[in-house]
N, C-alpha and C. Protein backbone atom coordinates (compact mmCIF):
# COMPACT_ATOMS: atom_id res chain seq x y z
N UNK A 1 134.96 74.35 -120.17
CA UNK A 1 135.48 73.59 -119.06
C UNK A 1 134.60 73.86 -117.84
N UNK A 2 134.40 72.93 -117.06
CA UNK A 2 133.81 72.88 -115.72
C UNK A 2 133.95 72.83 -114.52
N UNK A 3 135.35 73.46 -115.03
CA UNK A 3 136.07 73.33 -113.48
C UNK A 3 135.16 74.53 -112.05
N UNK A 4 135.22 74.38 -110.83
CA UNK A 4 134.79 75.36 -109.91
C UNK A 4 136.05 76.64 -110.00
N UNK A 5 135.95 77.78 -109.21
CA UNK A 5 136.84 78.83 -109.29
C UNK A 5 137.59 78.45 -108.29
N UNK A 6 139.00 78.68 -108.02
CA UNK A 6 140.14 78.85 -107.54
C UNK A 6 139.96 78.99 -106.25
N UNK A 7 138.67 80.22 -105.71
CA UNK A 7 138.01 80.38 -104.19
C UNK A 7 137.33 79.24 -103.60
N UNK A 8 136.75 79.10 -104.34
CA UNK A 8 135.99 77.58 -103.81
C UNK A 8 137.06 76.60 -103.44
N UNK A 9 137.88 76.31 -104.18
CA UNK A 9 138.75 75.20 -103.58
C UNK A 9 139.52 75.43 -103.01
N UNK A 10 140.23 76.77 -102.48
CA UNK A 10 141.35 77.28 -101.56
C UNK A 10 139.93 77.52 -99.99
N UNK A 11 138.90 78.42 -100.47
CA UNK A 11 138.00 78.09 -99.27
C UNK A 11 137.83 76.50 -98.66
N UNK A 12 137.89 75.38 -99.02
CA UNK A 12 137.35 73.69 -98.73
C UNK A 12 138.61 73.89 -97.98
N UNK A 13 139.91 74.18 -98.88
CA UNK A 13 141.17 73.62 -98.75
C UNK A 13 141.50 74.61 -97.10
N UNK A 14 141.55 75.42 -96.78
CA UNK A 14 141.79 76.43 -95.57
C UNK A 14 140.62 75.53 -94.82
N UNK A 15 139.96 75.24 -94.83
CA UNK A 15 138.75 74.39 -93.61
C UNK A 15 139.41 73.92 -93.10
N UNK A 16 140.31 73.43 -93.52
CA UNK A 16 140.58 71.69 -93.04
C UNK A 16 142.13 72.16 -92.22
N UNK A 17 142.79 73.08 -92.27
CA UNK A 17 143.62 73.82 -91.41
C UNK A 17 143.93 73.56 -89.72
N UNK A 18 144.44 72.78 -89.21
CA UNK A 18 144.22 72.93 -87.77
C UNK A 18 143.64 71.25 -87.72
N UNK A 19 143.11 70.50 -88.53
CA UNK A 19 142.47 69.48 -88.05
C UNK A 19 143.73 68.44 -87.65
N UNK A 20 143.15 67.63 -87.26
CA UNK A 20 144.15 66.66 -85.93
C UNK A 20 143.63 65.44 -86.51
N UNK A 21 144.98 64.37 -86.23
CA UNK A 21 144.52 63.07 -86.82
C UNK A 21 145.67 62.47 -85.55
N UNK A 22 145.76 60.97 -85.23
CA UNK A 22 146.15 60.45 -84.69
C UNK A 22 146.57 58.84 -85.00
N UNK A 23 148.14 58.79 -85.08
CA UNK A 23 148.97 57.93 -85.95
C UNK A 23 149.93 57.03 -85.10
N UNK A 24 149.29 55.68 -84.62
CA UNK A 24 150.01 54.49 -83.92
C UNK A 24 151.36 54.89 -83.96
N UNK A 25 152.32 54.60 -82.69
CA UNK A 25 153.86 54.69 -82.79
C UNK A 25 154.14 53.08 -82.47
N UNK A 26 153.94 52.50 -83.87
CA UNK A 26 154.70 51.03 -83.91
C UNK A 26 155.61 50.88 -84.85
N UNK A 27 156.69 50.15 -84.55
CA UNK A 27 157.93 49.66 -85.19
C UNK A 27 157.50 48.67 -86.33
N UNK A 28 158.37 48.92 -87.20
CA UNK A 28 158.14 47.90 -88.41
C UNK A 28 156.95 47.86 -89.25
N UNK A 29 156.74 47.25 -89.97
CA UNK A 29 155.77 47.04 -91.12
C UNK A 29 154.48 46.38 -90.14
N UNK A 30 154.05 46.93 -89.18
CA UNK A 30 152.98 46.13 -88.19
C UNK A 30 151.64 47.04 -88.44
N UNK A 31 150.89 46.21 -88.16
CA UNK A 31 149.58 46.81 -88.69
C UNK A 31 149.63 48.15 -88.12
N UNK A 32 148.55 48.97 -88.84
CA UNK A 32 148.50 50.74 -88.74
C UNK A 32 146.89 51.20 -88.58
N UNK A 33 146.37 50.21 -88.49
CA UNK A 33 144.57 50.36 -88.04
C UNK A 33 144.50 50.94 -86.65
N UNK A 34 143.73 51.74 -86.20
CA UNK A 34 143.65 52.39 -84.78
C UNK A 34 143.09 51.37 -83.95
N UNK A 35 141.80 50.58 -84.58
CA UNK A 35 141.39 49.88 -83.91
C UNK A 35 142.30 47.95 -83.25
N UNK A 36 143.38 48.01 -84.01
CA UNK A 36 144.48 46.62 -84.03
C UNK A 36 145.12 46.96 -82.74
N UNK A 37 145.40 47.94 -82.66
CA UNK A 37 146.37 48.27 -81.43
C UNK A 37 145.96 49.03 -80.62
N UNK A 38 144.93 48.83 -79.77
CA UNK A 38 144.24 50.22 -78.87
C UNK A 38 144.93 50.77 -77.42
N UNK A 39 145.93 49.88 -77.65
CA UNK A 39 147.03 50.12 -76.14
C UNK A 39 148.16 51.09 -76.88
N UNK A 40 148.29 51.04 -78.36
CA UNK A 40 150.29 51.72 -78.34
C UNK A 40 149.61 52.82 -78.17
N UNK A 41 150.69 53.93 -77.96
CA UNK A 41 150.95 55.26 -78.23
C UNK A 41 150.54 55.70 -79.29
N UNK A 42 150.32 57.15 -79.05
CA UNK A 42 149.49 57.61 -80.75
C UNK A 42 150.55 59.34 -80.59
N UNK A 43 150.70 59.18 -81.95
CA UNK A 43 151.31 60.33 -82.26
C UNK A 43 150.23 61.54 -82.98
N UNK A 44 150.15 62.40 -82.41
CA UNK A 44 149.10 63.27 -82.46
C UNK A 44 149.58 64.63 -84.20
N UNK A 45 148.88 64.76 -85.23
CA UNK A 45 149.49 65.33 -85.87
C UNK A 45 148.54 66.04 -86.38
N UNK A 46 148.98 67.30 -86.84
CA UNK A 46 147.75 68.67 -87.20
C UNK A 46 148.43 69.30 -88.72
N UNK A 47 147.21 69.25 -89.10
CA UNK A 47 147.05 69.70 -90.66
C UNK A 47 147.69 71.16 -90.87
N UNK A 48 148.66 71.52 -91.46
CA UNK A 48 149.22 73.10 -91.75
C UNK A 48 148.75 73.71 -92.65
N UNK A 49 148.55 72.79 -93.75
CA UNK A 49 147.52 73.88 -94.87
C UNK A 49 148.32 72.80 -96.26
N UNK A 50 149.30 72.24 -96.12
CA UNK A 50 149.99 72.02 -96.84
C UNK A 50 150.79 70.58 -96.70
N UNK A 51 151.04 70.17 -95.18
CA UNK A 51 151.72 68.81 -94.93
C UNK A 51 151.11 68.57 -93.10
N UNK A 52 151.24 67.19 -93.00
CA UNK A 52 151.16 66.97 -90.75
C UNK A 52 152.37 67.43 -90.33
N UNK A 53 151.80 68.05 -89.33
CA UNK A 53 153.33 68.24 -88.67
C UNK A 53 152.72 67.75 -87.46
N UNK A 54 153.84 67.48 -86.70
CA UNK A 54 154.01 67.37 -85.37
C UNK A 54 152.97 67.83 -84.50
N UNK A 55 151.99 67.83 -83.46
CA UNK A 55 151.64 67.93 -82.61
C UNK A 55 151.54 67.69 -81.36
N UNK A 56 151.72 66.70 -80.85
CA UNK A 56 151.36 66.26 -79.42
C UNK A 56 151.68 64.24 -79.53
N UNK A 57 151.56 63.64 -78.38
CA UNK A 57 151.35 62.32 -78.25
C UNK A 57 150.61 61.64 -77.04
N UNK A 58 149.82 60.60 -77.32
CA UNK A 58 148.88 60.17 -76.11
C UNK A 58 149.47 59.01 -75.95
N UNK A 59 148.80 58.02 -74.79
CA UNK A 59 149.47 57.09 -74.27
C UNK A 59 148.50 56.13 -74.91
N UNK A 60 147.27 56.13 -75.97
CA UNK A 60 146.70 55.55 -75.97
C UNK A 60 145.44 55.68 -76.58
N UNK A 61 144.74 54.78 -77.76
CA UNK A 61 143.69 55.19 -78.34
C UNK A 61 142.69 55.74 -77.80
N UNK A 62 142.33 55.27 -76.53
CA UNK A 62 141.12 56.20 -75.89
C UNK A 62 141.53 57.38 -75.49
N UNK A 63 142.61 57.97 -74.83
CA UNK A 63 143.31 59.37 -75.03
C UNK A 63 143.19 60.02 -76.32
N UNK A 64 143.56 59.02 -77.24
CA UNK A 64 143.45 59.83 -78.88
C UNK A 64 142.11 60.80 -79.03
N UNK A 65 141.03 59.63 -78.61
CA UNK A 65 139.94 60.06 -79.30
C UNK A 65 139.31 61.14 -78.54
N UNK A 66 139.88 60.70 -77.33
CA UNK A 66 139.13 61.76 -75.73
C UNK A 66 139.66 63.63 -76.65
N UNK A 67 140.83 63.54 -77.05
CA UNK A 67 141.21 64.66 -78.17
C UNK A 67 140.57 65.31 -79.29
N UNK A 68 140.41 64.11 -80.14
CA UNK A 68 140.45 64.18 -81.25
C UNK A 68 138.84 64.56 -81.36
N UNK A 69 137.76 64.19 -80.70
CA UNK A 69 136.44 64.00 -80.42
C UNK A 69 135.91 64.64 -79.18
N UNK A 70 136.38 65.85 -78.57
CA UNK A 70 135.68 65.99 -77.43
C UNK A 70 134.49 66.16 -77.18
N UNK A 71 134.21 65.38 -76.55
CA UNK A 71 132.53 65.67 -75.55
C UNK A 71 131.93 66.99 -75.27
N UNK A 72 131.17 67.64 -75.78
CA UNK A 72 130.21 68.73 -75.42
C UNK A 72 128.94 69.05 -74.76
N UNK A 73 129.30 68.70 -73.49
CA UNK A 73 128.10 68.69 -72.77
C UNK A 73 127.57 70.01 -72.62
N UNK A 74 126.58 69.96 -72.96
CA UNK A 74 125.35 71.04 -72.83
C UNK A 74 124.21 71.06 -71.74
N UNK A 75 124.28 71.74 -70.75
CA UNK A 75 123.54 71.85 -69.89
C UNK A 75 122.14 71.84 -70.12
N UNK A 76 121.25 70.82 -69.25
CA UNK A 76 119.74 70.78 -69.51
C UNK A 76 119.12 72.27 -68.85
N UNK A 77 118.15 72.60 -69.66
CA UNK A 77 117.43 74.08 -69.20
C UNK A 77 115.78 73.77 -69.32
N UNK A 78 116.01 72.36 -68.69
CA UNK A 78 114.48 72.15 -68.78
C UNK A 78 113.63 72.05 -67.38
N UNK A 79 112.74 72.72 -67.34
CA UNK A 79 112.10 73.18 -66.04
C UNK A 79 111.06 71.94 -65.83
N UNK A 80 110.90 71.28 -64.45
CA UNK A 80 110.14 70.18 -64.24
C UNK A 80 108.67 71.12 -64.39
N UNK A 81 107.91 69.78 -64.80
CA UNK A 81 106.59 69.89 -64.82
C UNK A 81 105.73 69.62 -63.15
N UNK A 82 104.95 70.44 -63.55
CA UNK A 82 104.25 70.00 -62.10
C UNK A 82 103.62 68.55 -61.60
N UNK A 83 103.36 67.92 -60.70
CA UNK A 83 102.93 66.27 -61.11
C UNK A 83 101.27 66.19 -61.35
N UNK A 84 101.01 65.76 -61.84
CA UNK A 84 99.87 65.49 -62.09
C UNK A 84 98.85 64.84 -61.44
N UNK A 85 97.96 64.85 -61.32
CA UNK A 85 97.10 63.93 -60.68
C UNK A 85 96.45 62.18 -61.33
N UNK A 86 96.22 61.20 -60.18
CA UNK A 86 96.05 60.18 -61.34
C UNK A 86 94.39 60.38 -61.33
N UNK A 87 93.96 59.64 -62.62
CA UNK A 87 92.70 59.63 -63.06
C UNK A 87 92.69 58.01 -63.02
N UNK A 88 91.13 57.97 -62.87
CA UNK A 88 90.67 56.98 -62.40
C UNK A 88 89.94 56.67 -63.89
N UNK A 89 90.22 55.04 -64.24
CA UNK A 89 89.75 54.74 -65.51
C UNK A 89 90.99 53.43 -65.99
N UNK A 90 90.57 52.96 -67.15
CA UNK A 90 91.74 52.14 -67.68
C UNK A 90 92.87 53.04 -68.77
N UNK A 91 94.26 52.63 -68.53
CA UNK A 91 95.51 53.32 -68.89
C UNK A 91 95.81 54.66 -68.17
N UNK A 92 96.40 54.90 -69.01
CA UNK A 92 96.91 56.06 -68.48
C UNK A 92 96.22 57.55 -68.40
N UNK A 93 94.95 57.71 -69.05
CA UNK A 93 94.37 59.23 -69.26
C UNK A 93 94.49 59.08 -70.56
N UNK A 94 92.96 60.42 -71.22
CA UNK A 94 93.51 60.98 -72.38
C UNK A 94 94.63 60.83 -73.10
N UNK A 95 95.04 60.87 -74.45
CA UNK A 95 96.25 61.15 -75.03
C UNK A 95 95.94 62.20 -75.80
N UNK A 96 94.83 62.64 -76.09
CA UNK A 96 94.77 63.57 -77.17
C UNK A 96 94.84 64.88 -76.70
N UNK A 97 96.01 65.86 -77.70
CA UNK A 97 96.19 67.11 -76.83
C UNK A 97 95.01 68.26 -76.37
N UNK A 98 93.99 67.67 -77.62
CA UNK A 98 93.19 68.58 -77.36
C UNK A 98 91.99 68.20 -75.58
N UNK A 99 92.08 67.03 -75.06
CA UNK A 99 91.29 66.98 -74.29
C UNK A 99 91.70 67.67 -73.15
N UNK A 100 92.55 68.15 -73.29
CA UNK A 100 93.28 68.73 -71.97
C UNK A 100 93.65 69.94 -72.43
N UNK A 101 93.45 70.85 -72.52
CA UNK A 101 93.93 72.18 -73.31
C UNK A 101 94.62 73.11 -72.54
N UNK A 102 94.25 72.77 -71.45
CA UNK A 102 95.17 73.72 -70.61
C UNK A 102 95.89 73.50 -69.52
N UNK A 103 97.07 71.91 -69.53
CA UNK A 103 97.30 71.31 -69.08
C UNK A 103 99.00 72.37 -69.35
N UNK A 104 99.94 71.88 -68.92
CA UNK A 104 101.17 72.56 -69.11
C UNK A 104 102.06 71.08 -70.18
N UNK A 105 102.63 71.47 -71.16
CA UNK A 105 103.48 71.17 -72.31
C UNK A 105 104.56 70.91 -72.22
N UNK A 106 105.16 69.56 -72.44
CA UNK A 106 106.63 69.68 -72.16
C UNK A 106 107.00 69.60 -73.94
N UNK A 107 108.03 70.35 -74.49
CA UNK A 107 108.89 70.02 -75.83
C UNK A 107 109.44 69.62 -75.85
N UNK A 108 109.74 68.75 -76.97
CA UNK A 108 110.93 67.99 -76.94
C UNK A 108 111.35 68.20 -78.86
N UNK A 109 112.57 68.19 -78.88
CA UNK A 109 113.31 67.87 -80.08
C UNK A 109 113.88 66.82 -80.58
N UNK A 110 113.51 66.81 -82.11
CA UNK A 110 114.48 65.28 -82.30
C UNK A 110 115.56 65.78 -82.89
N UNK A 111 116.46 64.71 -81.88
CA UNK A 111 117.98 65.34 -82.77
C UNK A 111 118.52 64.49 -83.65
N UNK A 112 117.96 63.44 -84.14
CA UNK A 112 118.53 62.87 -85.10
C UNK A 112 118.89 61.46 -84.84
N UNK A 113 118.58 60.76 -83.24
CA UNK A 113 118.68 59.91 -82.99
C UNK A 113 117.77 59.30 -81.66
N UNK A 114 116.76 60.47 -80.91
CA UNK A 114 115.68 60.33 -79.60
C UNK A 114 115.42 61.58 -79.67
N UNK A 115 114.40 61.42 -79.28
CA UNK A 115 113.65 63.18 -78.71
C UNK A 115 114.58 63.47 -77.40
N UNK A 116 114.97 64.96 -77.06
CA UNK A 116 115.39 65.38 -75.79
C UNK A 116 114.33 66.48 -75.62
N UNK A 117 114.77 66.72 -74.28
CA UNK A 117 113.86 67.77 -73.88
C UNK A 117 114.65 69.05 -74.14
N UNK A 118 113.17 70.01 -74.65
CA UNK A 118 113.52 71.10 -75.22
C UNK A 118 113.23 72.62 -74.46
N UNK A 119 112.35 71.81 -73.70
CA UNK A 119 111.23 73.21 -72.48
C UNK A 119 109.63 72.80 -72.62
N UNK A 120 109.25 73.74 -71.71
CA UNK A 120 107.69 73.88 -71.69
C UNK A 120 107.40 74.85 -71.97
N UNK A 121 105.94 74.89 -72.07
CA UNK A 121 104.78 75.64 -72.32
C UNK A 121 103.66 75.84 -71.15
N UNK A 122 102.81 76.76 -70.89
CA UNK A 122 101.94 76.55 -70.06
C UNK A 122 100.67 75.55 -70.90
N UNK A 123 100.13 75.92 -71.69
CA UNK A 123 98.76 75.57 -72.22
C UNK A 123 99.35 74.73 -73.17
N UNK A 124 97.96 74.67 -74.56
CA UNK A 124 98.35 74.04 -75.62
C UNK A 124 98.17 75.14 -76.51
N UNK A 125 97.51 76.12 -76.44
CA UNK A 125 97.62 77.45 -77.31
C UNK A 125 99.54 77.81 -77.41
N UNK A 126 100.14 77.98 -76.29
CA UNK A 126 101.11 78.42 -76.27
C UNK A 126 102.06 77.30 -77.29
N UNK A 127 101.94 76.33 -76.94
CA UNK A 127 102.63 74.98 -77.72
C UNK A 127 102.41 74.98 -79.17
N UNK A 128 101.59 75.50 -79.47
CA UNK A 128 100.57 75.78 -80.95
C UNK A 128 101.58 76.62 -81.53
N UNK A 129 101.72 77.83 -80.87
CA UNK A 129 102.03 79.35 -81.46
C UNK A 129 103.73 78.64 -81.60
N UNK A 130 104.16 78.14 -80.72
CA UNK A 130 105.58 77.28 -80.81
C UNK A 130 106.42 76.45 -82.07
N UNK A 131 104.92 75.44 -81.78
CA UNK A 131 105.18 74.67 -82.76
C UNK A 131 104.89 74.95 -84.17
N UNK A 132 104.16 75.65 -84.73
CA UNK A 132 103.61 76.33 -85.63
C UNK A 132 103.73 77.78 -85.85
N UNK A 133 104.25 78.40 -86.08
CA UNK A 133 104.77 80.18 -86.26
C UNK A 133 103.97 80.77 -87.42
N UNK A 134 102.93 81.46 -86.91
CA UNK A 134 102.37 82.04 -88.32
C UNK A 134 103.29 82.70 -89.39
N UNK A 135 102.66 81.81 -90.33
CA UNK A 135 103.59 82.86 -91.37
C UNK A 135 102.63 83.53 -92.52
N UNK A 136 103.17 85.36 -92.36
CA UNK A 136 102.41 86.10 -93.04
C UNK A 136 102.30 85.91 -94.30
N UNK A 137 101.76 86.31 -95.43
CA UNK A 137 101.40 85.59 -96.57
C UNK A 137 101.85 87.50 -97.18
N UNK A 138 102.63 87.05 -98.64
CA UNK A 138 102.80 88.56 -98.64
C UNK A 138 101.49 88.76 -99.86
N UNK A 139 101.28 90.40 -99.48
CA UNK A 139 99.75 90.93 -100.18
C UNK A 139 100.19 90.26 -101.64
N UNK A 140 98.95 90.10 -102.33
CA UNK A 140 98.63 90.14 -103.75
C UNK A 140 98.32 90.88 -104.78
N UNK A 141 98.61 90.67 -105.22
CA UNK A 141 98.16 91.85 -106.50
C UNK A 141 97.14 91.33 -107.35
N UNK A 142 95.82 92.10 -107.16
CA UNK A 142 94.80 91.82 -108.20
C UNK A 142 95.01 91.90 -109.46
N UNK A 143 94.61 91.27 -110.51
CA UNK A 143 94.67 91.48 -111.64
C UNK A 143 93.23 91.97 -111.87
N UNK A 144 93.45 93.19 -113.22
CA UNK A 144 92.29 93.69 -113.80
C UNK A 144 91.31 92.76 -114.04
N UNK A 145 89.86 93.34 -113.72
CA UNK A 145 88.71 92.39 -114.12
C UNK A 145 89.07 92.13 -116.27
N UNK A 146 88.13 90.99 -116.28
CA UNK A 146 88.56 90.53 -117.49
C UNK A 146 87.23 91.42 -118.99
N UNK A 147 88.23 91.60 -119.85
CA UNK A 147 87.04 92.52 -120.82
C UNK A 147 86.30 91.80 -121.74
N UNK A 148 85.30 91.90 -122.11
CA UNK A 148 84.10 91.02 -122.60
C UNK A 148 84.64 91.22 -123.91
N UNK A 149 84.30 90.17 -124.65
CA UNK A 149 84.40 90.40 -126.42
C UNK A 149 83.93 91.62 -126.75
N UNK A 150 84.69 92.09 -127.50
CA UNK A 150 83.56 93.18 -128.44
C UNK A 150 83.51 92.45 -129.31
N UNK A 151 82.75 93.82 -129.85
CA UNK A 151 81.97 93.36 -131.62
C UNK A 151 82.74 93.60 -132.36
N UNK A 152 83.10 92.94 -133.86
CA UNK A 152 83.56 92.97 -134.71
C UNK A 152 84.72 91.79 -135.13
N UNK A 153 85.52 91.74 -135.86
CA UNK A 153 86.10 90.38 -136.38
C UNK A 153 87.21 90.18 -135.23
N UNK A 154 87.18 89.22 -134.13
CA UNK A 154 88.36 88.83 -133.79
C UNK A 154 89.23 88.13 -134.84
N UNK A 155 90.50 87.53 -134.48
CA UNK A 155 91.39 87.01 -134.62
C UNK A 155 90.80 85.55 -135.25
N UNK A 156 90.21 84.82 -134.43
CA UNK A 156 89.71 83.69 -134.85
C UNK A 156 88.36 83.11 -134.51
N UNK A 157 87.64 84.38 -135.56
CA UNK A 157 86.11 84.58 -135.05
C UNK A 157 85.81 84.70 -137.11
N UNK A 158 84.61 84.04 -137.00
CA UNK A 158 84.06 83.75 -138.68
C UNK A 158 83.30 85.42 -139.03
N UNK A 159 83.92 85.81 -140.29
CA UNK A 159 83.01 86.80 -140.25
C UNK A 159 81.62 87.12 -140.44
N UNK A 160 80.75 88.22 -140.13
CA UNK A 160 79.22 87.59 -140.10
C UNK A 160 78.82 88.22 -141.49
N UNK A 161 77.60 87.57 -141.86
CA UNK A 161 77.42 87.83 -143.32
C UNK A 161 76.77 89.34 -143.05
N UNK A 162 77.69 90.06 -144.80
CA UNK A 162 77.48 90.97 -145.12
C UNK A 162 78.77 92.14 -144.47
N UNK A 163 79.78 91.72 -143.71
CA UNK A 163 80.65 92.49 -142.92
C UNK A 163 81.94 92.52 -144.45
């Protein structure tokens, strides 16, 4: 049988403990989509391990979600760059990192939907060591030099006349 162990599914099953869902307060057999009714009341209800119980109530789907979804703003910790000077020429300057090597670096990360800013660097060495992290290589182990045939009958060697 292939079933998983008993931990595994009481671990999934305890996750989900505490989670919150939010359930229209309309009369009668009337639609039950969150998005049909974005004005009723929402009855707020939290997972026990076992059945919803009771939690809370909003006046309103965007209340629901303002709950159910809160916003995590994360403070930017990104230090302005100094301004640059303009160069004289067509576009904008160089693009290539290397023509400028010791210009200051801004990072940025993709999170999965735009790059944000991540910080700077002074140079492009520093941006290098950043973006790229040496990684040590672990030692090797030589193998013994290899041994020459000897003489006499290998394995799948003809024997020589008179042997």
């Amino acid at each position: 049988m292939d079933d998983e162990p008993l931990s595994d599914w009481a671990g999934r099953r305890d996750a989900k403990i505490g989670r919150l869902r939010a359930v229209p307060l309309i009369s009668g057999d009337g639609p039950k989509g969150a998005h049909l009714n974005p004005d009723a009341p929402r009855a707020i209800q939290r997972w026990n391990g076992y059945a919803w119980e009771p939690y809370g109530t909003v006046a309103n789907l965007a209340e629901a979600q303002r709950l159910l979804y809160p916003r995590v703003e994360k403070p930017a910790t990104v230090t302005a760059l100094p301004p640059q000077p303009l160069r004289a020429g067509p576009g904008d300057g160089p693009k290539g990192a290397h023509l400028n090597p010791d210009a200051p670096r801004a990072i940025q990360r993709w999170n999965g939907y735009a790059w944000e800013p991540y910080g700077t660097v002074a140079n492009l060495a520093e941006a290098q060591r950043l973006l790229y992290p040496r990684v040590e290589k672990p030692a090797t182990v030589t193998a013994p030099p290899p041994q020459p045939l000897r003489a006499g009958r290998g394995r799948h060697r003809k024997p020589r006349p008179g042997e």
